[in-house]
Protein backbone atom coordinates (compact mmCIF):
# COMPACT_ATOMS: atom_id res chain seq x y z
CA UNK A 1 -178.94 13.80 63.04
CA UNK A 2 -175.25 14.55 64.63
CA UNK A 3 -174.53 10.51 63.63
CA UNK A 4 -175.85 11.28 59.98
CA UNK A 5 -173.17 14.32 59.54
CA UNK A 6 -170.09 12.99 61.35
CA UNK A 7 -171.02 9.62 59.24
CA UNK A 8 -171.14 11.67 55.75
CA UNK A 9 -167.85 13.55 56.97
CA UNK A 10 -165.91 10.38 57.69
CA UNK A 11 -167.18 8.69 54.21
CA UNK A 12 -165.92 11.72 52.39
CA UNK A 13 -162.72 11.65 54.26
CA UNK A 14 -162.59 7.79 53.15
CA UNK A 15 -163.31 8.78 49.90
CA UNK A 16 -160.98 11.99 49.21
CA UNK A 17 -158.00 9.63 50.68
CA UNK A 18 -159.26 6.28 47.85
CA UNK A 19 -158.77 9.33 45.26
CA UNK A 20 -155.31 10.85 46.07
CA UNK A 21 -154.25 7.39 46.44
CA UNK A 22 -155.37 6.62 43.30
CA UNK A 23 -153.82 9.76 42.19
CA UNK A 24 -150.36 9.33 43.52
CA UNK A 25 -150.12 5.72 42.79
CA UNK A 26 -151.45 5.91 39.15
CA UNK A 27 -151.91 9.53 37.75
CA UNK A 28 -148.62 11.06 39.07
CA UNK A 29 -145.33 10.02 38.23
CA UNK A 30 -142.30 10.90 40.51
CA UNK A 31 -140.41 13.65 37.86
CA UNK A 32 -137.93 11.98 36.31
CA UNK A 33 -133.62 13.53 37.41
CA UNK A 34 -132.21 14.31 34.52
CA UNK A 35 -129.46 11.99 33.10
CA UNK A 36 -126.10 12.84 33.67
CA UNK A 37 -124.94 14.90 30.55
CA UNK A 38 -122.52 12.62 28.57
CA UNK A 39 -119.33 13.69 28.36
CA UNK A 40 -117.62 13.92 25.49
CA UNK A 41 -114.67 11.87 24.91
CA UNK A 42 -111.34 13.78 24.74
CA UNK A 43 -110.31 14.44 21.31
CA UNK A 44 -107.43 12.15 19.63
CA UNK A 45 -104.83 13.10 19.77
CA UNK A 46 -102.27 12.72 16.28
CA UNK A 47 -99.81 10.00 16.63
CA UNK A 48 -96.65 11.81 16.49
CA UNK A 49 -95.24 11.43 12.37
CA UNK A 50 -93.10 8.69 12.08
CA UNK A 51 -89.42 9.37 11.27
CA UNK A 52 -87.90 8.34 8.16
CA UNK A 53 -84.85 5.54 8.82
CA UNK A 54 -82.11 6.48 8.01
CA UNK A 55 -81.29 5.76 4.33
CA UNK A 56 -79.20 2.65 4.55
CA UNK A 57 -75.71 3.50 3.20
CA UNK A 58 -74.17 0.73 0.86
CA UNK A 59 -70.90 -1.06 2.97
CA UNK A 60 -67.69 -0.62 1.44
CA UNK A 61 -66.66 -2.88 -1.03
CA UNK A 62 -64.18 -5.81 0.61
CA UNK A 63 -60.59 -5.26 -0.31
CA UNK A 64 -59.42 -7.93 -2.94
CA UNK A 65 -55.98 -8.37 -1.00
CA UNK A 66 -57.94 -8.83 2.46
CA UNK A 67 -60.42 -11.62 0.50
CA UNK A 68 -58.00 -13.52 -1.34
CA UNK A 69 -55.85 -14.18 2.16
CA UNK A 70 -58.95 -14.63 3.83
CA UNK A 71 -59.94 -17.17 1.50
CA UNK A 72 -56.28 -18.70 0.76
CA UNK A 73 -55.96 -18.25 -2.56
CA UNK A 74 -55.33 -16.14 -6.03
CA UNK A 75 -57.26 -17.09 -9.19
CA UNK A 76 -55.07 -16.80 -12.34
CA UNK A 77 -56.27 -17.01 -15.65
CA UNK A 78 -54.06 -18.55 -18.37
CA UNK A 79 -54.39 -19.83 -21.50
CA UNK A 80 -52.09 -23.09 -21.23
CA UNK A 81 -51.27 -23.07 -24.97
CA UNK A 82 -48.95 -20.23 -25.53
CA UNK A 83 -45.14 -21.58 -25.09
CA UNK A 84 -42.80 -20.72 -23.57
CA UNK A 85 -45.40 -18.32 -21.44
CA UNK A 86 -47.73 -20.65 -20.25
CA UNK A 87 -48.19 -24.56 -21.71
CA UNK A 88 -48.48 -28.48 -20.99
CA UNK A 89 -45.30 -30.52 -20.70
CA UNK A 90 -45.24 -34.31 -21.76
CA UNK A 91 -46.18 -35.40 -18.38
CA UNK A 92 -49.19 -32.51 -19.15
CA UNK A 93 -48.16 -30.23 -16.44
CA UNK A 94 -49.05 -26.93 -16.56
CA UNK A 95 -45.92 -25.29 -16.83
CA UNK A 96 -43.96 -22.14 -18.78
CA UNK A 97 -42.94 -18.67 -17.08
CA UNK A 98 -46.07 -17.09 -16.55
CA UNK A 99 -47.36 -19.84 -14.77
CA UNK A 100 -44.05 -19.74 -12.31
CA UNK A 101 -44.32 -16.15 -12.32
CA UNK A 102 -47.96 -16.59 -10.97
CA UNK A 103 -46.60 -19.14 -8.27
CA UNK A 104 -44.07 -17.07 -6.90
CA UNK A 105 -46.25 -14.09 -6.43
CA UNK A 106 -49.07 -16.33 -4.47
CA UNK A 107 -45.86 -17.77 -2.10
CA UNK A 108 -45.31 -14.45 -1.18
CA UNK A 109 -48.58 -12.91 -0.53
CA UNK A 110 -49.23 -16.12 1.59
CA UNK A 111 -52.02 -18.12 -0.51
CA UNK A 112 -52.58 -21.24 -3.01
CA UNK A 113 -52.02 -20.07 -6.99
CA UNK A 114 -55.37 -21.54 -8.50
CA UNK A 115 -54.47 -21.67 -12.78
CA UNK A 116 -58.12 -21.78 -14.78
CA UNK A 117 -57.23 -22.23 -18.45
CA UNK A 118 -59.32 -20.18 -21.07
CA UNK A 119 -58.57 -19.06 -24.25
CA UNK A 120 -57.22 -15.19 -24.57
CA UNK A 121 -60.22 -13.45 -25.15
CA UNK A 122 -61.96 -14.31 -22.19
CA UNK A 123 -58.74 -13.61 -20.06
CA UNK A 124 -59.30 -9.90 -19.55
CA UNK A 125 -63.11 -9.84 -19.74
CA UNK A 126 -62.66 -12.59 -16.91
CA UNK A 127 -60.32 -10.17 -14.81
CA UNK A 128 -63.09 -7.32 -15.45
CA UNK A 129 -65.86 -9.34 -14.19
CA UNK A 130 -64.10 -10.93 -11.25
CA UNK A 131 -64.35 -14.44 -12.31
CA UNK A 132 -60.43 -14.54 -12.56
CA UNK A 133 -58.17 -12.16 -9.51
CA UNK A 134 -55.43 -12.17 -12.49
CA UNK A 135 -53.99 -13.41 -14.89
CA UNK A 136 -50.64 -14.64 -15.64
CA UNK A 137 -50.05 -15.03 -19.72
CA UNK A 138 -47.91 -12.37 -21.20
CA UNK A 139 -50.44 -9.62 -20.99
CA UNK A 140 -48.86 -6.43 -23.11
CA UNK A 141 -49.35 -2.88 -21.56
CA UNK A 142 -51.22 -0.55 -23.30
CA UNK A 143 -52.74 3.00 -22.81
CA UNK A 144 -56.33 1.50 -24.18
CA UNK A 145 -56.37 -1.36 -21.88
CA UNK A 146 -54.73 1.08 -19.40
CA UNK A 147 -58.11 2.44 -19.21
CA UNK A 148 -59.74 -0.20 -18.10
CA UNK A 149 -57.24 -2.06 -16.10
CA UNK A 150 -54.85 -1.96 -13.50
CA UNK A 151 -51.15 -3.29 -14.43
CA UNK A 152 -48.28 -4.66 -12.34
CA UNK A 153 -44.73 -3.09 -13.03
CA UNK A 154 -43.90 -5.26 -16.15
CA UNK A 155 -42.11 -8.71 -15.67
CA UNK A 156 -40.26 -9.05 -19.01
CA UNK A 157 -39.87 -6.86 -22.14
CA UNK A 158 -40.01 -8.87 -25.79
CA UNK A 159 -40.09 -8.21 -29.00
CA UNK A 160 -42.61 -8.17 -32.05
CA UNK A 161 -41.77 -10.26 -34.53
CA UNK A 162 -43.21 -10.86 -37.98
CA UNK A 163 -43.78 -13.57 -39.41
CA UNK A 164 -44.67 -15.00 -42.93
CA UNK A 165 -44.72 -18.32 -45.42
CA UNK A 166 -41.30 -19.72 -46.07
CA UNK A 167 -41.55 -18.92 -49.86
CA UNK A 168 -43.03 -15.70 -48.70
CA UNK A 169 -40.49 -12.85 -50.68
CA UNK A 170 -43.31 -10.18 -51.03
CA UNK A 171 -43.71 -9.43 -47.22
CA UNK A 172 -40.28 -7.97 -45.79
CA UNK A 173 -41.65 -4.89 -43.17
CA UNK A 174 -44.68 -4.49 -41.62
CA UNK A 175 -44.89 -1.61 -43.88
CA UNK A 176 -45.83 -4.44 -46.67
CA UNK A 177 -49.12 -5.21 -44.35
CA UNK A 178 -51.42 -3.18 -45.59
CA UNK A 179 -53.76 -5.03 -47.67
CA UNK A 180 -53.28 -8.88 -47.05
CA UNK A 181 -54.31 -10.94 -44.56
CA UNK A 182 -53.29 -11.58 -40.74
CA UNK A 183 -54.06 -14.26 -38.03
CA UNK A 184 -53.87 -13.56 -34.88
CA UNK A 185 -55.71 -13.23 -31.61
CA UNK A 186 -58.71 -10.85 -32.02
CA UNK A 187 -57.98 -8.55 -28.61
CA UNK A 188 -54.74 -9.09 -28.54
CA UNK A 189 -51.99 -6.25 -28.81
CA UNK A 190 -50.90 -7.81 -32.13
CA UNK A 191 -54.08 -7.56 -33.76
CA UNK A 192 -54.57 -4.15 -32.65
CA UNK A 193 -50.73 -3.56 -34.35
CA UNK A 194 -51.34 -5.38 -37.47
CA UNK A 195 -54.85 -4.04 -38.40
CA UNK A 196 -53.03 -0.12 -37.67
CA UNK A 197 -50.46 -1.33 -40.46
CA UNK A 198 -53.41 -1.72 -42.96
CA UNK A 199 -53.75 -5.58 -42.73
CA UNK A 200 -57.27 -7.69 -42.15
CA UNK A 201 -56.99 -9.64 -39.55
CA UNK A 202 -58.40 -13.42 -39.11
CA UNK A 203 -59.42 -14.47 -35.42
CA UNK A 204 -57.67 -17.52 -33.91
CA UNK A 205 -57.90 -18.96 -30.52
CA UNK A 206 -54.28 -20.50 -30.54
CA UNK A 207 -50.92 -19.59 -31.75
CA UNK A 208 -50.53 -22.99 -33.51
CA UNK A 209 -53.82 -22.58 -35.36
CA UNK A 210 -51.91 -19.03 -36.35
CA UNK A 211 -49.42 -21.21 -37.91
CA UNK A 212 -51.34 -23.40 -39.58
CA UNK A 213 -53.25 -20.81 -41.65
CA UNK A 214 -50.17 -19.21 -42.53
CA UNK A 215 -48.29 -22.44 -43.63
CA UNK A 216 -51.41 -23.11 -45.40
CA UNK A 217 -51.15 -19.85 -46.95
CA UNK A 218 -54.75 -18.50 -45.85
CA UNK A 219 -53.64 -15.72 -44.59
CA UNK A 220 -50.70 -14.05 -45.43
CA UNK A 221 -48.59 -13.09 -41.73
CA UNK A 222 -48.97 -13.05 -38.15
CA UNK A 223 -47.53 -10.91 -35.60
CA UNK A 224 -46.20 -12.41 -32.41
CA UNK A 225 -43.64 -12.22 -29.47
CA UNK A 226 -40.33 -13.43 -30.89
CA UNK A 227 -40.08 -15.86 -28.04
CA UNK A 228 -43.26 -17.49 -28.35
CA UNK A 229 -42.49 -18.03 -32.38
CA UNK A 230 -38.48 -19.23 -31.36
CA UNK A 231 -39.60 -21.33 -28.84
CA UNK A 232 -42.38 -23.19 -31.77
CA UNK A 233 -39.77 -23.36 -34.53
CA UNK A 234 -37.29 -25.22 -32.04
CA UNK A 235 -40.30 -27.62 -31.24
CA UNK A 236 -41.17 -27.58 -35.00
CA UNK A 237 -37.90 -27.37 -37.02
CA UNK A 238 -39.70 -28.15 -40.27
CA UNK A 239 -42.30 -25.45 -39.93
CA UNK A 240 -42.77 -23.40 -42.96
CA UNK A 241 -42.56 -20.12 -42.04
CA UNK A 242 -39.83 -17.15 -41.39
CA UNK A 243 -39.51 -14.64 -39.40
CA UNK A 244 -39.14 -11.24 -41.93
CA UNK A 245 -39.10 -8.08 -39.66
CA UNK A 246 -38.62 -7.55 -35.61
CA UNK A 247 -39.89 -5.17 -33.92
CA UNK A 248 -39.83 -3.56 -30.69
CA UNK A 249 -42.32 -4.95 -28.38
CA UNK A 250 -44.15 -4.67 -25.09
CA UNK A 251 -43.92 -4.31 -21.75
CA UNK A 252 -45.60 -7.77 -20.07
CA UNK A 253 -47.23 -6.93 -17.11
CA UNK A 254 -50.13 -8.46 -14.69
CA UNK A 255 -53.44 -6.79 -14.89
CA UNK A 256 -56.16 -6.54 -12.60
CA UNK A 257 -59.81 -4.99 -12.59
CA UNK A 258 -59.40 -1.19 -11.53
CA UNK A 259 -61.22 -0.63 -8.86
CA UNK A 260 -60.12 1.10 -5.65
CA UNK A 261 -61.05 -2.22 -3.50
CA UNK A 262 -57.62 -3.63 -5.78
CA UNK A 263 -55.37 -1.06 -5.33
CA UNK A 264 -53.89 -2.82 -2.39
CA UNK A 265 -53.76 -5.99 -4.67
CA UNK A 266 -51.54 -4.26 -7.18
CA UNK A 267 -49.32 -2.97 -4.93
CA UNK A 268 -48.86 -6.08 -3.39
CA UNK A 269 -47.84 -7.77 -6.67
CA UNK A 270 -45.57 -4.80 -7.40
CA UNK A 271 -44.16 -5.33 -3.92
CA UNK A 272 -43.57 -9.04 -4.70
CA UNK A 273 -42.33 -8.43 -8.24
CA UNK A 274 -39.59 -6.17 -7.09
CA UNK A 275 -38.86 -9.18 -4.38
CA UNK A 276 -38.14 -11.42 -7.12
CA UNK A 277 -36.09 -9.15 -9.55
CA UNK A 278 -33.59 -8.07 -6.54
CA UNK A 279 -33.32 -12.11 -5.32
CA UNK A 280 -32.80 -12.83 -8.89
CA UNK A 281 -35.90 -15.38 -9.36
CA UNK A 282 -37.08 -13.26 -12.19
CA UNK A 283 -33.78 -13.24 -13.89
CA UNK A 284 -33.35 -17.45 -13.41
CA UNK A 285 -36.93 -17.98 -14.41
CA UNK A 286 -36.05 -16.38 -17.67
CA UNK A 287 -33.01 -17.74 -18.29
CA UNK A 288 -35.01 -21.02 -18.08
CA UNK A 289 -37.60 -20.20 -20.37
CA UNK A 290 -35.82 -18.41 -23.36
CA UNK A 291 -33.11 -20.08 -24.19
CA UNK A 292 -30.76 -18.29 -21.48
CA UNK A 293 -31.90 -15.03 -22.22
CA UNK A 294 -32.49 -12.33 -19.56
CA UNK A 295 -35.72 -10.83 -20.74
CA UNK A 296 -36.57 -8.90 -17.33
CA UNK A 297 -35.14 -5.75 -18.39
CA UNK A 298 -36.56 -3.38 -16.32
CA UNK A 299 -36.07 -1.22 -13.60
CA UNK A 300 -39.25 0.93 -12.26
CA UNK A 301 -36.87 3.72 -12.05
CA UNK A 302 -36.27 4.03 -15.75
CA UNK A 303 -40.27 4.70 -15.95
């Protein structure tokens, strides 16, 4: 009987430990450790604003003196048709006292002269743009260009001259312009003179085709420098024309683009100027050019 009971204990035994087996194994699952809270990334910080450059400032212009040395050379415009100023000889030189002028200066600032020949209305536009440095060609100071450009001390003083047919007895003053017909340059000072006397005025590119149309009888007069008009009539003794009234005329000087990078340009040219009046180059290249007459008249003191 004691077997049975110690028998039914152990199966029950056998059987409790099958079940909590089963139990842990199966039923129950080992609780789970929480997960490690995430942590939060640290916030972003702003990129620190980026600073503006510095606006970029604009480098000076180069001085005109400084570049033509650097470069070796001066760029003179001319027009190559205008004697005794500036014109071909028979061996087709260019040659006439402008263009020696223009040579003289450039052996004394050190550089090359470099002529280009253009006709006069693109001289000063030329200068303006920068396409010529100067320009060499009997350029007459006046306070409307003065505006505009900068001018040497002037080189020679001349004078006005008009100038009409050779049968011509109705024109005798440039008092008697107003109403008929001129030729001359369009920009030029003696346009500017002959249109403020009442006259129309007839563009030409050349002071020979200003002849022609006034031999022709086309127009009626034509203003010019007296030297420019002795000079043709000694070249042309049976021209048909006459000179009727003379005038004072104008200071020739050498202009240059104003700008303050050529300041040191015209002063350089003044500098060399006044060279060649006090070694007497100015003087002699006269004299060579107008028939022995001293046309350099000028001091900068009587300014």
């Amino acid at each position: 009987m004691k077997n049975k009971k110690l028998l039914a204990v152990i199966c029950a035994i056998l059987v409790l430990a099958i079940l909590a087996g089963i139990y842990f194994l199966f039923i129950r699952k080992p609780a789970e450790t929480p997960a490690p809270a995430a942590t939060e990334a640290p916030a972003e910080t702003e990129a620190p604003a980026e600073t503006e450059a510095p606006a970029e400032t604009e480098a000076p212009a180069a001085d005109l003196l400084s570049t033509i040395k650097e470069r070796g050379y001066i760029t003179i415009a001319t027009e190559g048709d205008w004697a005794p100023y500036t014109f071909h000889d028979e061996a087709n030189e260019l040659v006439g006292y402008d263009v020696e002028i223009g040579k003289e200066i450039a052996a004394i600032l050190g550089v090359e002269a470099r002529f280009e020949e253009t006709n006069w209305d693109s001289i000063l536009a030329g200068v303006d743009s920068g396409r010529f440095d100067i320009a060499c060609n009997g350029v007459g100071y006046n306070e409307t260009r003065a505006e505009k450009y900068s001018f040497s001390t002037p080189y020679m003083v001349s004078e006005m001259v008009l100038v009409v047919r050779i049968d011509n007895d109705e024109i005798k003053s440039y008092e008697d312009l107003k109403g008929k017909k001129t030729a001359n340059t369009i920009s030029s000072n003696y346009a500017t003179k002959a249109q403020a006397y009442g006259a129309e005025v007839t563009g030409v590119d050349a002071l020979i085709d200003t002849i022609h149309l006034v031999e022709q009888g086309r127009v009626d007069a034509t203003l010019n420098a007296d030297v420019a008009i002795h000079d043709y009539l000694k070249e042309h003794p049976d021209a048909q024309i006459k000179i009727a009234a003379t005038q004072d005329g104008e200071k020739c000087c050498i202009p240059v683009r104003k700008s303050a990078e050529a300041a040191t340009l015209v002063a350089a040219i003044d500098e060399a100027l006044q060279t060649l009046r006090e070694n007497g180059k100015l003087a002699e290249l006269s004299k060579k050019y107008f028939d022995g007459m001293d046309l350099t008249g000028y001091t900068p003191a009587a300014e």
